[in-house]
Every structure is written in structure tokens, then in C-alpha cells.
N, C-alpha and C. Protein backbone atom coordinates (compact mmCIF):
# COMPACT_ATOMS: atom_id res chain seq x y z
N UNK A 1 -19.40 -0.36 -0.87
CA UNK A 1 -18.89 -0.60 0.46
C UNK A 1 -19.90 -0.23 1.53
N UNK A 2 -20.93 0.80 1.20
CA UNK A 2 -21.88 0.91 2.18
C UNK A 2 -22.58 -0.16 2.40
N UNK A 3 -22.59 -1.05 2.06
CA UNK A 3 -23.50 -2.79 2.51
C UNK A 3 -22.46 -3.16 3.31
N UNK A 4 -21.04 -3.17 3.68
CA UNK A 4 -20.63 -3.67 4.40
C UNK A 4 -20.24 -3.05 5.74
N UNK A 5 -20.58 -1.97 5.60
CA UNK A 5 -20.37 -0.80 6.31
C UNK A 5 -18.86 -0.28 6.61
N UNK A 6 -18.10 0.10 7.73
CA UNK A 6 -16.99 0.95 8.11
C UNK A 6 -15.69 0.01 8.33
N UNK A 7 -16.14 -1.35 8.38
CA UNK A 7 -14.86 -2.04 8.78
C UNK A 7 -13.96 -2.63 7.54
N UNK A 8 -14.14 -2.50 6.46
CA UNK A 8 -13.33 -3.16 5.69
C UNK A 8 -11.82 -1.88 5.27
N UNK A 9 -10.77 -2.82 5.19
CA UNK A 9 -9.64 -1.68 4.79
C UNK A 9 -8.82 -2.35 3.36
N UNK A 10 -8.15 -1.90 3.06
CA UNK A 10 -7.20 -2.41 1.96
C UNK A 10 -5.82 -2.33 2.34
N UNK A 11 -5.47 -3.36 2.25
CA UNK A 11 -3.71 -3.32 2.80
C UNK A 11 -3.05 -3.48 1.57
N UNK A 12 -1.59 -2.75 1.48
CA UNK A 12 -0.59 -3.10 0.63
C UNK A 12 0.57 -3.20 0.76
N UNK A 13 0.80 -4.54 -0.01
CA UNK A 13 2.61 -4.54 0.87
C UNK A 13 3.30 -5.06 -0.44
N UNK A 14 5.07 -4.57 -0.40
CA UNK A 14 5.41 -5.39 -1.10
C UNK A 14 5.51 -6.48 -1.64
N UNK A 15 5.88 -7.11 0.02
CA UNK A 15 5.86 -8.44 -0.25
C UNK A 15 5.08 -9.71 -1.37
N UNK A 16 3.18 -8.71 -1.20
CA UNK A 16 2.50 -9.03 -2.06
C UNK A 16 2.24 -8.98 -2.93
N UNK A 17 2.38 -7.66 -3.37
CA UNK A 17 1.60 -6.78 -4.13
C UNK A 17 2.65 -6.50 -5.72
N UNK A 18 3.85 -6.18 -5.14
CA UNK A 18 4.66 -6.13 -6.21
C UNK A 18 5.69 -7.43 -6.37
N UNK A 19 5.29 -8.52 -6.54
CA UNK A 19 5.77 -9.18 -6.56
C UNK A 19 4.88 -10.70 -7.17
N UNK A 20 3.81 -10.50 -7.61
CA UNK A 20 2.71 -11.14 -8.50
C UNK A 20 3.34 -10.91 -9.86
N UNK A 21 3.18 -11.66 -10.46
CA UNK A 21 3.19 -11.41 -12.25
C UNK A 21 1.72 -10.33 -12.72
N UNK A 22 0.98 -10.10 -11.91
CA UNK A 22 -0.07 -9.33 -11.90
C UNK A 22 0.01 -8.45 -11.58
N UNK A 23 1.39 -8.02 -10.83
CA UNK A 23 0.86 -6.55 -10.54
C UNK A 23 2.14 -5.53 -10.21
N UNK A 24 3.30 -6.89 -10.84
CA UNK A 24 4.28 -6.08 -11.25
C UNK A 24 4.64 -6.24 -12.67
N UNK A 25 5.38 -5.06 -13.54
CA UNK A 25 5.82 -5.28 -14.74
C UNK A 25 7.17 -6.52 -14.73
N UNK A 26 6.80 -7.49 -15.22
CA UNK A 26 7.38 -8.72 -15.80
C UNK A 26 7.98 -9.67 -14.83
N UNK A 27 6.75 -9.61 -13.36
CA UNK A 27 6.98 -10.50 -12.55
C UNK A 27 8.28 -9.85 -11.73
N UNK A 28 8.70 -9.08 -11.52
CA UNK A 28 10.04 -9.09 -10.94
C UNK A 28 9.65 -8.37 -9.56
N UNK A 29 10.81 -9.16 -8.62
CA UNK A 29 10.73 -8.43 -7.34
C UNK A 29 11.24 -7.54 -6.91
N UNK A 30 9.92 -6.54 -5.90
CA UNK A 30 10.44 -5.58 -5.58
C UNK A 30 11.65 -4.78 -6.02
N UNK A 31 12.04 -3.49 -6.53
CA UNK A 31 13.48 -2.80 -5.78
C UNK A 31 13.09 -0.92 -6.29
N UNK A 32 13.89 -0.40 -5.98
CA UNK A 32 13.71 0.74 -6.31
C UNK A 32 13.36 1.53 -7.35
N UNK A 33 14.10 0.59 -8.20
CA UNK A 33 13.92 0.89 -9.68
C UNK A 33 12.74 0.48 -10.00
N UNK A 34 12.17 -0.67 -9.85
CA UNK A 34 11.13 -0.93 -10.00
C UNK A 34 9.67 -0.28 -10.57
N UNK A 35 9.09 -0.41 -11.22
CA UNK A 35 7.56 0.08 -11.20
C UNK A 35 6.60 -0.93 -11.45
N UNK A 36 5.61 -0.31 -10.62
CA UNK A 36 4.56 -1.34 -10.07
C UNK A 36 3.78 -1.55 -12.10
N UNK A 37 2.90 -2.42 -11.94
CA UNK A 37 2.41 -2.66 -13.03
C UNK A 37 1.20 -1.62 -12.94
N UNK A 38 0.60 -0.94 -13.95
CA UNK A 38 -0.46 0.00 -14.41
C UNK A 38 -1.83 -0.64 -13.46
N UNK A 39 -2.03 -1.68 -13.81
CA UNK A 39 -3.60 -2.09 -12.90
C UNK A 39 -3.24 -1.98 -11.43
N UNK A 40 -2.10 -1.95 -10.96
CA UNK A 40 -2.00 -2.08 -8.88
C UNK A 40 -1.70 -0.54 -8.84
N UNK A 41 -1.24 0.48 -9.85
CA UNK A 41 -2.00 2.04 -9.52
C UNK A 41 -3.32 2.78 -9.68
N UNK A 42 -3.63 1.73 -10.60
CA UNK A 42 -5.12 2.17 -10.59
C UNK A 42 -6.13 1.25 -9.18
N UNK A 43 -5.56 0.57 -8.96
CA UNK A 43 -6.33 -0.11 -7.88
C UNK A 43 -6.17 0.50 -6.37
N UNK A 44 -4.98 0.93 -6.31
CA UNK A 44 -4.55 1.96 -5.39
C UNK A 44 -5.14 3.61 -5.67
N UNK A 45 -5.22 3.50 -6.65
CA UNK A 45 -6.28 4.73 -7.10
C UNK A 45 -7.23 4.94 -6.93
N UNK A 46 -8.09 3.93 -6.92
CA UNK A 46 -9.37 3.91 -6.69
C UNK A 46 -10.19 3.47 -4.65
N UNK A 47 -9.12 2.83 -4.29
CA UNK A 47 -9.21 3.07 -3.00
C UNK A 47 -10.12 4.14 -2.03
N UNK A 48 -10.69 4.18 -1.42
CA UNK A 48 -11.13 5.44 -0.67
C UNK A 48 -9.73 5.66 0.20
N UNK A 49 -9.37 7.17 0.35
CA UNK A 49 -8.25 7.79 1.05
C UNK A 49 -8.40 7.12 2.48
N UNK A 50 -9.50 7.04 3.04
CA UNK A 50 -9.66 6.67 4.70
C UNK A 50 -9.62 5.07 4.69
N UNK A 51 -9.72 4.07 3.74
CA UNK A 51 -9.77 2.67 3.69
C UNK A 51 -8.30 1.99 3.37
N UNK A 52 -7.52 3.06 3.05
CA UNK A 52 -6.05 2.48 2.39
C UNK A 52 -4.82 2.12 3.70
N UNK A 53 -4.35 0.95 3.85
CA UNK A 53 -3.21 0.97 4.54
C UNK A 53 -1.90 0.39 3.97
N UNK A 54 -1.09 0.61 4.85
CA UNK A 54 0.43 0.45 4.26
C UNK A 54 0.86 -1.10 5.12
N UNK A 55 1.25 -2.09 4.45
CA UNK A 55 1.33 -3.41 5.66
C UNK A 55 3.29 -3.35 5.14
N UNK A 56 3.48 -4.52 5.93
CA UNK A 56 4.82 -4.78 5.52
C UNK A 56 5.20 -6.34 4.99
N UNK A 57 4.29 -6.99 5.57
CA UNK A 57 4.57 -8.89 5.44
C UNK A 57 5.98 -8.75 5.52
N UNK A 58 6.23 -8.43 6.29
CA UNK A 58 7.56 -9.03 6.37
C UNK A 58 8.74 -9.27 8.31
N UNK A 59 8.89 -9.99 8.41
CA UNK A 59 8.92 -10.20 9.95
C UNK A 59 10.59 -9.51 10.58
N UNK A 60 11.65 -9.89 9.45
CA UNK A 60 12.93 -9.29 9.93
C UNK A 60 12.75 -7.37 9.27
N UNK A 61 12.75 -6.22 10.59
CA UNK A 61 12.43 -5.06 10.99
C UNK A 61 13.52 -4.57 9.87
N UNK A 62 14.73 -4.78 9.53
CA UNK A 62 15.25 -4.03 8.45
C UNK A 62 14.89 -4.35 6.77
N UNK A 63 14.13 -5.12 6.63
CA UNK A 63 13.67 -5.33 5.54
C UNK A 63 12.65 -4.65 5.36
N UNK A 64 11.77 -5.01 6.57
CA UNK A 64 10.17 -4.55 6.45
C UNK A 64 10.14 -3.03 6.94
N UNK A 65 11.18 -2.09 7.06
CA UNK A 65 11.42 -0.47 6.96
C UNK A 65 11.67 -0.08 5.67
N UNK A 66 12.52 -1.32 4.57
CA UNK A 66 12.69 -0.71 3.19
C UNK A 66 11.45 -0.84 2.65
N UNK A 67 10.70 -1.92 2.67
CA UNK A 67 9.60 -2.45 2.15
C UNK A 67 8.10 -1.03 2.05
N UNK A 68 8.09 -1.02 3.72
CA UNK A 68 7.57 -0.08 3.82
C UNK A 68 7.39 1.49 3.24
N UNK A 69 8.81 1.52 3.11
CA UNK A 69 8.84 2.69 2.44
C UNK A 69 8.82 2.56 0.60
N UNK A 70 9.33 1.53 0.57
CA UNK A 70 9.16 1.22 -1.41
C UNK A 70 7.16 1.06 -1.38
N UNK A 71 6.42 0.70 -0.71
CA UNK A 71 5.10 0.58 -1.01
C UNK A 71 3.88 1.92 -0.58
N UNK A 72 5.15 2.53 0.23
CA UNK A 72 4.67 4.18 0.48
C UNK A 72 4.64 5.05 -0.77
N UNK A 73 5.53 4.97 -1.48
CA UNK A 73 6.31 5.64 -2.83
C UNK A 73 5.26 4.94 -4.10
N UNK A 74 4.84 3.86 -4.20
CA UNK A 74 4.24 3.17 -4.81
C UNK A 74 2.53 4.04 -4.65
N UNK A 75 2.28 4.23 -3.21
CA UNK A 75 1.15 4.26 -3.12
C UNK A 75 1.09 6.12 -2.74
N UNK A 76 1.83 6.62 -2.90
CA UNK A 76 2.45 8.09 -3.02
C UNK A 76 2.22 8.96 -4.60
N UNK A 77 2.98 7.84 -5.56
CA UNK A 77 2.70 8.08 -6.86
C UNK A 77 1.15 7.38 -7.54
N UNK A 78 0.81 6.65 -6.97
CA UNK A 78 -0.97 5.86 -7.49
C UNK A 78 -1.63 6.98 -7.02
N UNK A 79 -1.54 7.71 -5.80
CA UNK A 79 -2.77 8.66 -5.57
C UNK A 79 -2.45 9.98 -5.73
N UNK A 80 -0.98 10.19 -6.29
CA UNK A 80 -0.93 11.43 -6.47
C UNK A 80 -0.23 12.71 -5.36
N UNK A 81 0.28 11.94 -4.47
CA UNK A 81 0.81 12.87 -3.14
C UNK A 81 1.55 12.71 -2.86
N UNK A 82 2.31 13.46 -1.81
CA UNK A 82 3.78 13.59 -1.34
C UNK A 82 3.95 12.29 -0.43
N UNK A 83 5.01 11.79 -0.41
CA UNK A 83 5.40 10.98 0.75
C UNK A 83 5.39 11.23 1.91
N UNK A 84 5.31 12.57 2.61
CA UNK A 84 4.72 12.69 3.70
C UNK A 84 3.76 12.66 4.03
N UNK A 85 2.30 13.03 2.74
CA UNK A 85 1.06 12.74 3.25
C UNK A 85 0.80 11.38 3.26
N UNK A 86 1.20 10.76 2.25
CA UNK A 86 0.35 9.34 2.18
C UNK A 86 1.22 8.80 3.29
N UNK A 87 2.57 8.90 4.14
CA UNK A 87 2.64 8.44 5.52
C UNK A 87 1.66 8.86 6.60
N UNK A 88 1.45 10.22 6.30
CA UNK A 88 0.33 10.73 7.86
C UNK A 88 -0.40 10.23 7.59
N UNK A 89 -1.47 9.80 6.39
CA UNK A 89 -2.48 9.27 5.90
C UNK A 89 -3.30 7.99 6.32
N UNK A 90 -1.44 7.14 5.80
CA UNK A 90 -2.03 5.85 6.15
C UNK A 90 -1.67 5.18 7.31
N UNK A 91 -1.02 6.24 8.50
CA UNK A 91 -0.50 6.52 9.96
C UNK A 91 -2.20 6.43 10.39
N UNK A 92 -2.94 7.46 9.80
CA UNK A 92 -4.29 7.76 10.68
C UNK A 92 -5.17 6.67 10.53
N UNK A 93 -5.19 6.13 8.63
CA UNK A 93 -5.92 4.51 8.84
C UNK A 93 -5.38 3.50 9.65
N UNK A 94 -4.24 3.15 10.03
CA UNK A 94 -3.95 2.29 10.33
C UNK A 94 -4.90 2.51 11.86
N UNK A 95 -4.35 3.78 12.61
CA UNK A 95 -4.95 4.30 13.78
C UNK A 95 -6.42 3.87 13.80
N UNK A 96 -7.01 4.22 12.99
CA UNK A 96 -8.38 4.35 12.76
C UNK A 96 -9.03 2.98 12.71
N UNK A 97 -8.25 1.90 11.74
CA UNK A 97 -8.73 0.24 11.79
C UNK A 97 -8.30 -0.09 13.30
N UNK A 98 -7.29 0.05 13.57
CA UNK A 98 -6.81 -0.59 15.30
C UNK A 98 -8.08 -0.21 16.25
N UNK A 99 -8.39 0.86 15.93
CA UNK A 99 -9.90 1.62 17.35
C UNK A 99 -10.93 1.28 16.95
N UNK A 100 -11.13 0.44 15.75
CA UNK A 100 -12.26 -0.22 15.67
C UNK A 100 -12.08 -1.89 15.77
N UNK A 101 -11.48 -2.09 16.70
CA UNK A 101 -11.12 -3.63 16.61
C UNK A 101 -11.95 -3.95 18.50
């Protein structure tokens, strides 16, 4: 990533992410019960902590609050931390991509 320097980020959203035959176990969408497929925690794993954000794709606000929070939990358990950090976390990237725009 140092050839491209500071602007690139990684977004993850349900909408996308768990909902591939790739990157959820047996294609199925989203829900609580759910678990993401083994390669989209390791890919979320491997992330740099300051490059990771949380998106929603999704446009109606009570969906895209569950969403949000099912891909927080997702990306909570891939790196290993509480749900409050990986919210302040990816609160400060998001902050952090917006001030470089």
C-alpha cells in the first residue's frame, strides 16, 4: 500500500459482503445467526486497523442501522475486539477518509 500512498480504504457492508456465495457460508443472506464465511474474516483480518470502514449500502435508515451493526459484529469478531472499539475505530476512519477528500 505504500506505492499508493494514504488514500486507499476498505469498506464493508452487508449488503455486499455477506451476501456473495464467496463470502458467506452457503450463499445465504445476511441475519444474526449468520456467520460470515472463513476467507471475509481473514480478509477483514488482514486489513490495516486505520484503512478499515464500516459502509451500509443500503438507502432505507432502519435497515441500514441493523446492517450496520450485523457488519460491526462481523468485523468485531475478524479482528478480535469489542464492539465498542471497532465502532470508535471505524468512527475515526471514516473521520479520517472524509478529511482527506
Amino acid at each position: 500500500m505504500k506505492r499508493f500512498g494514504e488514500r486507499f480504504f476498505f469498506g464493508f457492508s452487508c449488503f455486499a459482503n455477506l451476501r456473495s456465495p464467496k463470502t458467506s457460508q452457503e450463499g445465504e443472506r445476511f441475519s444474526r445467526a449468520h456467520r460470515p464465511h472463513p476467507c471475509l474474516e481473514q480478509v477483514i483480518a488482514s486489513v490495516p486497523d486505520d484503512k478499515l470502514l464500516l459502509e451500509s449500502d443500503l438507502e432505507d435508515a432502519k435497515q441500514a442501522r441493523g446492517a450496520l451493526l450485523e457488519m460491526l459484529r462481523v468485523i468485531a469478531d475478524a479482528k478480535g475486539w469489542t464492539m465498542e472499539f471497532a465502532a470508535k475505530k471505524t468512527w475515526e476512519n471514516a473521520e479520517s477518509f472524509y478529511s482527506r477528500r
